[in-house]
C-alpha atoms as a PDB file:
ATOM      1  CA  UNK A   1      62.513  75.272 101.249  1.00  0.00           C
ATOM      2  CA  UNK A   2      65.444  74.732 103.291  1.00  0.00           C
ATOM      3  CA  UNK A   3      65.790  71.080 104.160  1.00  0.00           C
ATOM      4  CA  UNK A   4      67.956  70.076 106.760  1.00  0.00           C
ATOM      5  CA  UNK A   5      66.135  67.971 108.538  1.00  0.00           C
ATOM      6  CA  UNK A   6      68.124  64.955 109.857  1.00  0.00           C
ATOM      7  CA  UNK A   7      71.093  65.834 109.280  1.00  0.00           C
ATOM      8  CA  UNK A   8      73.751  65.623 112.178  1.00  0.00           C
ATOM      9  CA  UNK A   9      75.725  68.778 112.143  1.00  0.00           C
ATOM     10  CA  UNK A  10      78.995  68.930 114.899  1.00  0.00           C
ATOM     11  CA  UNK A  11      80.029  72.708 115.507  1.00  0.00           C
ATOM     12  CA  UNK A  12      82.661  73.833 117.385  1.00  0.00           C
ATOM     13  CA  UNK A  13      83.310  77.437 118.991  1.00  0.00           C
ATOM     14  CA  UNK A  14      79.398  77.081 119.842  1.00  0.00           C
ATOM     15  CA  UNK A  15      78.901  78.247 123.356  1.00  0.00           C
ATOM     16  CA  UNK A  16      78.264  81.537 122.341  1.00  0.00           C
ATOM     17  CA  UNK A  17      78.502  84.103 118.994  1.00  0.00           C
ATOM     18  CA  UNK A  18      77.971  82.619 115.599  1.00  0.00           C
ATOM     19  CA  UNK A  19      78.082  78.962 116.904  1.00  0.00           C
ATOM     20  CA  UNK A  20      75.790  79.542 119.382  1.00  0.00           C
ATOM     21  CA  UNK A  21      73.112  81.125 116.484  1.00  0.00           C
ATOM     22  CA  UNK A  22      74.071  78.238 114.021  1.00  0.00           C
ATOM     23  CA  UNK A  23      73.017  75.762 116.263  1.00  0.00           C
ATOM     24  CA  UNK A  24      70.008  77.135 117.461  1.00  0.00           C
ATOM     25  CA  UNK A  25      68.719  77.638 113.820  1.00  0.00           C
ATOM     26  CA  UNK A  26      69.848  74.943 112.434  1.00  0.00           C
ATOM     27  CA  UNK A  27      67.848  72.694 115.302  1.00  0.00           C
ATOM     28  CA  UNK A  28      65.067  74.845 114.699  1.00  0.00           C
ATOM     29  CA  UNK A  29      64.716  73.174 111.146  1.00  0.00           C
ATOM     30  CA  UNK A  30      65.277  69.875 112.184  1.00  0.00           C
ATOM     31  CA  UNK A  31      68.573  69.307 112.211  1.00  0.00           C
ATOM     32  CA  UNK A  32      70.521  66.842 114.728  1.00  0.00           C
ATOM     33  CA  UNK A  33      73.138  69.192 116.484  1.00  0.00           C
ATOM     34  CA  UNK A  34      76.131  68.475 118.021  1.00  0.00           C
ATOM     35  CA  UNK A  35      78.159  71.090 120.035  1.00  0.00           C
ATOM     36  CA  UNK A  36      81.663  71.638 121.180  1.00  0.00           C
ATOM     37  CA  UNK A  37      83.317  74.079 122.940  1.00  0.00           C
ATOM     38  CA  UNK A  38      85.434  74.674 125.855  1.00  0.00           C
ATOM     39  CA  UNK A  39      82.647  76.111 128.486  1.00  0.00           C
ATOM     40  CA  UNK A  40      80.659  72.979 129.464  1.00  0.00           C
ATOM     41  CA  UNK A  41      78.338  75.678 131.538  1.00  0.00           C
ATOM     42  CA  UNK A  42      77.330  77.238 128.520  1.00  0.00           C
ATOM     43  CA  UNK A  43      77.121  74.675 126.219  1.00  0.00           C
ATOM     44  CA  UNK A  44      75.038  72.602 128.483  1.00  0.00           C
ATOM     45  CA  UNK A  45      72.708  75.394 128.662  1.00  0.00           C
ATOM     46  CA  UNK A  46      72.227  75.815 124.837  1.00  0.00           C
ATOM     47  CA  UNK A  47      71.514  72.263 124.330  1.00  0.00           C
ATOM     48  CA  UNK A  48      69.230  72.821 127.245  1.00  0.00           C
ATOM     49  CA  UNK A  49      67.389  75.542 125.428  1.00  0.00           C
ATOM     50  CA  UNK A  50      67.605  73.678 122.051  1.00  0.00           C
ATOM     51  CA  UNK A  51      66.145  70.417 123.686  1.00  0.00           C
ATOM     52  CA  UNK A  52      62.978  72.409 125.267  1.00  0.00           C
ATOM     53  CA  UNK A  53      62.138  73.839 121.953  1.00  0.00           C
ATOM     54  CA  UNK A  54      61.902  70.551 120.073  1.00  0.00           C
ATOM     55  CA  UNK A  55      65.382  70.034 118.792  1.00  0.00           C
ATOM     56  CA  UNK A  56      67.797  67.272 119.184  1.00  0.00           C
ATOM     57  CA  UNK A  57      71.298  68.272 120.518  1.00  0.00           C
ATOM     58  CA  UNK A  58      74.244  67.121 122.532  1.00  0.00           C
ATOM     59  CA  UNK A  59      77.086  68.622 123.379  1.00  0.00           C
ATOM     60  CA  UNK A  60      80.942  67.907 124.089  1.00  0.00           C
ATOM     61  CA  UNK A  61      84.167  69.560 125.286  1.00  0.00           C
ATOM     62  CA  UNK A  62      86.461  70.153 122.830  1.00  0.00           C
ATOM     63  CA  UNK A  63      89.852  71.971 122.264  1.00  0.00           C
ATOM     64  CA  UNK A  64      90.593  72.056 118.714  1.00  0.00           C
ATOM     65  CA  UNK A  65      94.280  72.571 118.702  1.00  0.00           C
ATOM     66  CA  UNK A  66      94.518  69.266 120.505  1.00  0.00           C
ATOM     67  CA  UNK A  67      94.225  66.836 117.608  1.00  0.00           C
ATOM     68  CA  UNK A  68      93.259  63.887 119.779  1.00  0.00           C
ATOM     69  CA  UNK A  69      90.634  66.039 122.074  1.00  0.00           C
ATOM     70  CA  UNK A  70      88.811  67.062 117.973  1.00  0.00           C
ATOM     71  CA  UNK A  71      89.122  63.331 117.057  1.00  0.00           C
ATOM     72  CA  UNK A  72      87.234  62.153 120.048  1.00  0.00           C
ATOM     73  CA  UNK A  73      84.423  65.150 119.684  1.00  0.00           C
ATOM     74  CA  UNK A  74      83.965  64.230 115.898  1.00  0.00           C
ATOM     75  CA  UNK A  75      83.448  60.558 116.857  1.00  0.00           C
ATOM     76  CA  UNK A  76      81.083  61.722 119.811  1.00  0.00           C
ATOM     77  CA  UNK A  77      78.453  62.270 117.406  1.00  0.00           C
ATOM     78  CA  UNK A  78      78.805  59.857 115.008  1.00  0.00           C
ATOM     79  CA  UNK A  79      78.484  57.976 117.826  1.00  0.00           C
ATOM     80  CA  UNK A  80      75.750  59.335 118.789  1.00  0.00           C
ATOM     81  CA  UNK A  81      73.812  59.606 115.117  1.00  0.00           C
ATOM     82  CA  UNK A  82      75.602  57.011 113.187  1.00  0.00           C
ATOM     83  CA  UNK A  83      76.840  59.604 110.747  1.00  0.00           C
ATOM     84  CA  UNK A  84      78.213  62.990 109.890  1.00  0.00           C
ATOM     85  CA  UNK A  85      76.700  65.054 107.816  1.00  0.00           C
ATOM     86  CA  UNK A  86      78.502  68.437 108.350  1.00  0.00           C
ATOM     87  CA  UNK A  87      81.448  69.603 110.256  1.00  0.00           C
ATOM     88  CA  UNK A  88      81.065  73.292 110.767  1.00  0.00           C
ATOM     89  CA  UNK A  89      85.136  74.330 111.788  1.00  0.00           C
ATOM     90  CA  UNK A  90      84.155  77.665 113.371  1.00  0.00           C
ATOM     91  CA  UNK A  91      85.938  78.386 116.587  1.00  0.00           C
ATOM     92  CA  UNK A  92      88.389  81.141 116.026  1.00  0.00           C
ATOM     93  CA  UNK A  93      90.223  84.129 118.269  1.00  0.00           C
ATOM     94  CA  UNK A  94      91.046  87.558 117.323  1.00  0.00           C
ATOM     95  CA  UNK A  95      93.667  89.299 119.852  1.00  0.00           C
ATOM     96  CA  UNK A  96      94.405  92.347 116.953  1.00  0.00           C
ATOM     97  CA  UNK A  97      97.756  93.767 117.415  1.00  0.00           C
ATOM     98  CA  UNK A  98     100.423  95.873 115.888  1.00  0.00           C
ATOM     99  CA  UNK A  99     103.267  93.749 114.303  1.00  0.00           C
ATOM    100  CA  UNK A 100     105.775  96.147 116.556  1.00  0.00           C
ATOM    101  CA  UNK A 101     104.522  94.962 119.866  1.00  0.00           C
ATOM    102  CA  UNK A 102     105.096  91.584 119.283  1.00  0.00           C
ATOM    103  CA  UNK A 103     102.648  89.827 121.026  1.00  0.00           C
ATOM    104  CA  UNK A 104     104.162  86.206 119.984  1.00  0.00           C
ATOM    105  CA  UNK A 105     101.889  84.130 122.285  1.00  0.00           C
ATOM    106  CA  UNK A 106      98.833  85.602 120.777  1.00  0.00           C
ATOM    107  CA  UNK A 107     100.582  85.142 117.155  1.00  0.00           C
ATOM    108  CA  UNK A 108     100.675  81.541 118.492  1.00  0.00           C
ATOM    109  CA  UNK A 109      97.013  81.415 119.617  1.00  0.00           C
ATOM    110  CA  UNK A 110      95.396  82.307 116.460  1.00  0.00           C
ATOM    111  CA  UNK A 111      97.608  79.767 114.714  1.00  0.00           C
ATOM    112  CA  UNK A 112      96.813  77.102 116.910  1.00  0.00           C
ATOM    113  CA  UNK A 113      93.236  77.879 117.244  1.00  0.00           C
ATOM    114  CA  UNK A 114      92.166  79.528 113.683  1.00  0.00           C
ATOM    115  CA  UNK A 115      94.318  77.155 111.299  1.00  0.00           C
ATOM    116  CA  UNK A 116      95.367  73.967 113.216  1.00  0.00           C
ATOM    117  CA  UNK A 117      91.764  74.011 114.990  1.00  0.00           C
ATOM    118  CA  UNK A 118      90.113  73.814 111.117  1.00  0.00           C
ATOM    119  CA  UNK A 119      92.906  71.288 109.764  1.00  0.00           C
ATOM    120  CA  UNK A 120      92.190  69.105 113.017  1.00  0.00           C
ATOM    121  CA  UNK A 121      88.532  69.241 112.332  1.00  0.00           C
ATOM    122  CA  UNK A 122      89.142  68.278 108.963  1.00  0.00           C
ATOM    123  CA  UNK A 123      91.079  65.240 109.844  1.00  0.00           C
ATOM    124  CA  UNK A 124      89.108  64.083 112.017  1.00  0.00           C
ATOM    125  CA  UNK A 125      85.893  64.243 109.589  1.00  0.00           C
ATOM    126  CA  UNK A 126      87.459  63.274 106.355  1.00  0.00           C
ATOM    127  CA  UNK A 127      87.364  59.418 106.971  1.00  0.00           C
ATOM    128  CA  UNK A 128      84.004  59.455 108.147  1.00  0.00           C
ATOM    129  CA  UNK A 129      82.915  61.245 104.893  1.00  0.00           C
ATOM    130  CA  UNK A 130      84.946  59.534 102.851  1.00  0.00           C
ATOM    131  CA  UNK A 131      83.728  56.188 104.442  1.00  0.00           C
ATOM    132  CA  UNK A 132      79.940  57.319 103.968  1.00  0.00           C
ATOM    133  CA  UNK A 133      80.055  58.790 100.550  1.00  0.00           C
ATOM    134  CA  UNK A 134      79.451  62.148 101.378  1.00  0.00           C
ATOM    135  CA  UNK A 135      79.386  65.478 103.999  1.00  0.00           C
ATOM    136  CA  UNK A 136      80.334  68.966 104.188  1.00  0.00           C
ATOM    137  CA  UNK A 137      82.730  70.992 105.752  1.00  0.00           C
ATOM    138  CA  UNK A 138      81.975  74.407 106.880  1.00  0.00           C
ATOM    139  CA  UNK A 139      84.868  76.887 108.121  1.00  0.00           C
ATOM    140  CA  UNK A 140      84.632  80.292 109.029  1.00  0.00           C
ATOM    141  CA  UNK A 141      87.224  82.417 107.610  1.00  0.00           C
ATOM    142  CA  UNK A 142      86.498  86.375 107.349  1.00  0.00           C
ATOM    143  CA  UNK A 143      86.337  89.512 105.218  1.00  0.00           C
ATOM    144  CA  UNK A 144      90.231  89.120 106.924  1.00  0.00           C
ATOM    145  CA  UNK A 145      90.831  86.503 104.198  1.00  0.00           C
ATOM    146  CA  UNK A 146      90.229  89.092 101.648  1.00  0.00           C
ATOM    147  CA  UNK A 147      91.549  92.229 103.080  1.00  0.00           C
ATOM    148  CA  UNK A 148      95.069  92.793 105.583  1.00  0.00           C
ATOM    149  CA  UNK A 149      94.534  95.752 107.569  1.00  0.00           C
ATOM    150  CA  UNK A 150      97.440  97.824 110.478  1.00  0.00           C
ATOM    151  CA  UNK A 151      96.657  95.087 113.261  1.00  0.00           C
ATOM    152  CA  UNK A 152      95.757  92.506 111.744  1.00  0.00           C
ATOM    153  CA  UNK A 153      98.196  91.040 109.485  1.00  0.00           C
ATOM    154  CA  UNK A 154      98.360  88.177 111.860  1.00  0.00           C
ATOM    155  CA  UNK A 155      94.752  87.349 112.156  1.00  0.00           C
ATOM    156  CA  UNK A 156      94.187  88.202 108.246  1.00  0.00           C
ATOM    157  CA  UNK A 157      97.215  85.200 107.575  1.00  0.00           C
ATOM    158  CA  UNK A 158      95.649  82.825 109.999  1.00  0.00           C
ATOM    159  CA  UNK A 159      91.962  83.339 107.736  1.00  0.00           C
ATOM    160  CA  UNK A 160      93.740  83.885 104.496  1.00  0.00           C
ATOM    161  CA  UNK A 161      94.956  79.811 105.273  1.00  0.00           C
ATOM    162  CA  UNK A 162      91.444  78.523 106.453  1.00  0.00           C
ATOM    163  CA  UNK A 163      90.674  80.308 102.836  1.00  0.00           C
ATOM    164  CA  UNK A 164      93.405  78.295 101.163  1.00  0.00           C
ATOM    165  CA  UNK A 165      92.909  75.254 103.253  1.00  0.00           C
ATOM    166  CA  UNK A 166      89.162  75.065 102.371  1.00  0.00           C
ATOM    167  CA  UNK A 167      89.280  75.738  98.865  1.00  0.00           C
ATOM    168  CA  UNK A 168      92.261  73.143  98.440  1.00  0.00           C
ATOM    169  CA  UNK A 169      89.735  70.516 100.111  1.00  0.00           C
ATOM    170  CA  UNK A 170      87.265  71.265  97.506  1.00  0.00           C
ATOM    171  CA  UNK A 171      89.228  70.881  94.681  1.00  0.00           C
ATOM    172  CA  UNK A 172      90.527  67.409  95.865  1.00  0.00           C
ATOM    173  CA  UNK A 173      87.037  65.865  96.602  1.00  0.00           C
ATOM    174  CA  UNK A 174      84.558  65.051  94.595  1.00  0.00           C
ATOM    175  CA  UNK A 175      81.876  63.697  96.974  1.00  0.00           C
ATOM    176  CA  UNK A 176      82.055  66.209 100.241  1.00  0.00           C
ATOM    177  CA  UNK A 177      80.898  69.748  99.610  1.00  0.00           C
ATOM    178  CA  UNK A 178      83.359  72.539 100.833  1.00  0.00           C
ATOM    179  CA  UNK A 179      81.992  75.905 102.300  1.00  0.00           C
ATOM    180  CA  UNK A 180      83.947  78.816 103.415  1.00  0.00           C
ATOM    181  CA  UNK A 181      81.728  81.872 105.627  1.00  0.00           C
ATOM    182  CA  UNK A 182      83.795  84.867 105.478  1.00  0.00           C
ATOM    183  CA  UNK A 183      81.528  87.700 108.235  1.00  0.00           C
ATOM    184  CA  UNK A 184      82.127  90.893 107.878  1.00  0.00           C
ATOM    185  CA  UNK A 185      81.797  93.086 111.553  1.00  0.00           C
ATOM    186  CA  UNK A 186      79.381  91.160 114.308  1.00  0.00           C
ATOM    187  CA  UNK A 187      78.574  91.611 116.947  1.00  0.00           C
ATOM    188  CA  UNK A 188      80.574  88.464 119.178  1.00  0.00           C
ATOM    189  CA  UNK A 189      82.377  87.888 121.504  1.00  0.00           C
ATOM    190  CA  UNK A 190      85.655  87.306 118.965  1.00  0.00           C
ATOM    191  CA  UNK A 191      87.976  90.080 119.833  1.00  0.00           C
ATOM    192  CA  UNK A 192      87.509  90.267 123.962  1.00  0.00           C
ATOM    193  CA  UNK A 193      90.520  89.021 124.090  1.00  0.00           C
ATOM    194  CA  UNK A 194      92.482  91.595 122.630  1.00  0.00           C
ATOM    195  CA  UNK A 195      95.122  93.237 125.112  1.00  0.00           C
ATOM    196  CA  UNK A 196      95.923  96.235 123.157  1.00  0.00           C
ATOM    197  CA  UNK A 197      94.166  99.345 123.932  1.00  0.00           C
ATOM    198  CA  UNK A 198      94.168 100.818 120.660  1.00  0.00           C
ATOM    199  CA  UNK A 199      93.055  97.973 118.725  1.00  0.00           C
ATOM    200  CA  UNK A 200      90.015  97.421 121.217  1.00  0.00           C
ATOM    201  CA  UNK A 201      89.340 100.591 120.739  1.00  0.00           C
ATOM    202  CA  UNK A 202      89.209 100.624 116.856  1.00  0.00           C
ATOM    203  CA  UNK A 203      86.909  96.905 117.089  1.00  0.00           C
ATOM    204  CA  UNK A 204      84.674  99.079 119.234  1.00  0.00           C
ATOM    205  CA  UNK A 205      84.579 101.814 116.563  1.00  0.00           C
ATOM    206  CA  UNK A 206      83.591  99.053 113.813  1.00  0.00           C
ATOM    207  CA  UNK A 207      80.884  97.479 115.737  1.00  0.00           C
ATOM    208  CA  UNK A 208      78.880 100.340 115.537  1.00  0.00           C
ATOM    209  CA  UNK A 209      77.681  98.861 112.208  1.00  0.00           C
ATOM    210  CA  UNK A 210      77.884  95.200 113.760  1.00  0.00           C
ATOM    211  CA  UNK A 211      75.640  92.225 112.480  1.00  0.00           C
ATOM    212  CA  UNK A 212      73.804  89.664 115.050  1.00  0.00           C
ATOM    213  CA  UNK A 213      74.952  85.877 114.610  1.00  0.00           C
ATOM    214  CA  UNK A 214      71.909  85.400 113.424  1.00  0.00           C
ATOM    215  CA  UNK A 215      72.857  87.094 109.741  1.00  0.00           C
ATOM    216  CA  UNK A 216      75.658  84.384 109.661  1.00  0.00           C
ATOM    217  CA  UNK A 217      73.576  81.786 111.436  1.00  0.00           C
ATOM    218  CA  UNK A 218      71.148  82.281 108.123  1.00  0.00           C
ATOM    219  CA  UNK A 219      74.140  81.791 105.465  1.00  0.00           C
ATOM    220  CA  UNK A 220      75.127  78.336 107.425  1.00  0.00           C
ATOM    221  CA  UNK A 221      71.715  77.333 106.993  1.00  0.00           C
ATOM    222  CA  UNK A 222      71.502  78.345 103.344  1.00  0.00           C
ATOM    223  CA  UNK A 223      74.586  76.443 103.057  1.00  0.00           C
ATOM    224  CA  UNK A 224      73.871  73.497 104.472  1.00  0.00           C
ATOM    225  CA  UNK A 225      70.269  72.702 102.756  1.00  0.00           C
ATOM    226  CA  UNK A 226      71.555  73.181  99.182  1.00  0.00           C
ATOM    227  CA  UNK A 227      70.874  69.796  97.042  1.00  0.00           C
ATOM    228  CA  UNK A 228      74.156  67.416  97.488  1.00  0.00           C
ATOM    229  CA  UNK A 229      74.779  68.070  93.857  1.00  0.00           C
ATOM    230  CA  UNK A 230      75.544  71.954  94.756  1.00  0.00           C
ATOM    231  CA  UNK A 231      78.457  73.410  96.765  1.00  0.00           C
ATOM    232  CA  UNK A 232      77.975  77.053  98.279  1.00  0.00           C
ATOM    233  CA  UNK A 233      82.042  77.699  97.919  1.00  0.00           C
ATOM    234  CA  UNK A 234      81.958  80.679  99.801  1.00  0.00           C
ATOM    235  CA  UNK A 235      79.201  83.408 101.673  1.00  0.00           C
ATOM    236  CA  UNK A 236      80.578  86.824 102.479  1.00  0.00           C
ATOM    237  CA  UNK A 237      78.049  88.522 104.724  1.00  0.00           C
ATOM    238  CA  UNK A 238      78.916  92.112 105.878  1.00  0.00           C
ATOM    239  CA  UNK A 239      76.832  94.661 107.024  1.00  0.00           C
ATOM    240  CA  UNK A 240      75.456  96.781 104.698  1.00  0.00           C
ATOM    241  CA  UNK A 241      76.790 100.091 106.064  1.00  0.00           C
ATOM    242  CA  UNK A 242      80.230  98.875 106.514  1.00  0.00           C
ATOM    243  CA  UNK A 243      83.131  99.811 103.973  1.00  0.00           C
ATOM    244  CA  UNK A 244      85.262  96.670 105.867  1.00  0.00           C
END
């Protein structure tokens, strides 16, 4: 059985993609759901859709680079449910790039957004969990964490930290479980925001093979509804024709 009923789970980058499926599922079994993201629209339409179905959701706007904006989400829904239970870090960007065309303000995006994002999320939960004697982190890394690749040496050192960060966590806590989900090719919207031609191209080429959110939306879940005495350290799901 996988018991997650109750618990009050905040996600961020969940208007759409794996955030989007991890909320949904996760309300579906009884969970208490809290979503942040930057599009309100969509967001409000989720919790909409959660809300009809049975579940219990509310939602937020959130950007995670700003430390203060992430503090006031996180405290949002303990606000709103007394507790937190899990902090699922998953918002991310992926504008893939040579090194040679030097595409410095994306370099800064996926810093900002893929590591400060997770280590603002992090602060902002730690007290509470600490405070309450428990809770789990969640943060989405990627098969990047394991494996650099011509484009994406930026993106790969950005999820090689939330790797580093994550497991660092774990080893320094002995009451809040520590979970890193590294996805292999899905089908998101992660990557529309790549301006070079070539490198869209090549995402195109790999989503051929792509998984739904849903495969990843399953691992949170698994996750998430282990006993409190056992930490999932870290899921790799890929799809099973994929050699990345």
């Amino acid at each position: 059985m996988l018991d997650v009923e109750n618990k009050v789970i905040a996600i961020t980058g969940a208007s759409s993609g794996i955030g989007e499926a991890s909320a949904k599922l996760l309300a579906q079994n009884g969970a208490k759901v809290v979503l942040g993201a930057r599009r309100t629209e969509k967001l409000e339409k989720i919790v909409k859709d959660i809300r009809s179905s049975g579940g219990i959701a509310e939602f937020k706007a959130v950007d995670v680079t700003d430390r203060q904006d992430m503090n006031a989400f996180i405290h949002f829904a303990k606000e709103k449910f007394d507790r937190i239970d899990v902090i699922f870090n998953n918002a991310g960007v992926m504008p893939l790039s040579l090194m040679s065309a030097l595409k410095v303000d994306e370099w800064d995006k996926m810093i900002n957004v893929n590591i400060n994002g997770v280590l603002n999320g992090i602060a902002a939960g730690l007290p509470i969990m600490e405070a309450q004697g428990g809770g789990q982190f969640i943060n989405t890394a990627s098969i990047a964490a394991h494996s650099v690749g011509p484009t994406s040496a930026v993106y790969s050192a950005t999820k090689y930290a939330v790797w580093a960060i994550s497991d660092g966590l774990r080893q320094e806590s002995k009451n809040i479980r520590v979970t890193i989900i590294s996805p292999g090719v899905v089908e998101t919207e992660l990557g529309s925001d790549i301006s070079d031609e070539a490198s869209k191209g090549f995402l195109q080429k790999l989503r051929k093979t792509a998984l739904t959110p849903d495969a990843i939306a399953r691992a949170v879940l698994y996750a998430v509804a282990q006993p409190e005495d056992v930490d999932v350290n870290e899921i790799i799901v890929r799809p099973t024709a994929s050699a990345f």
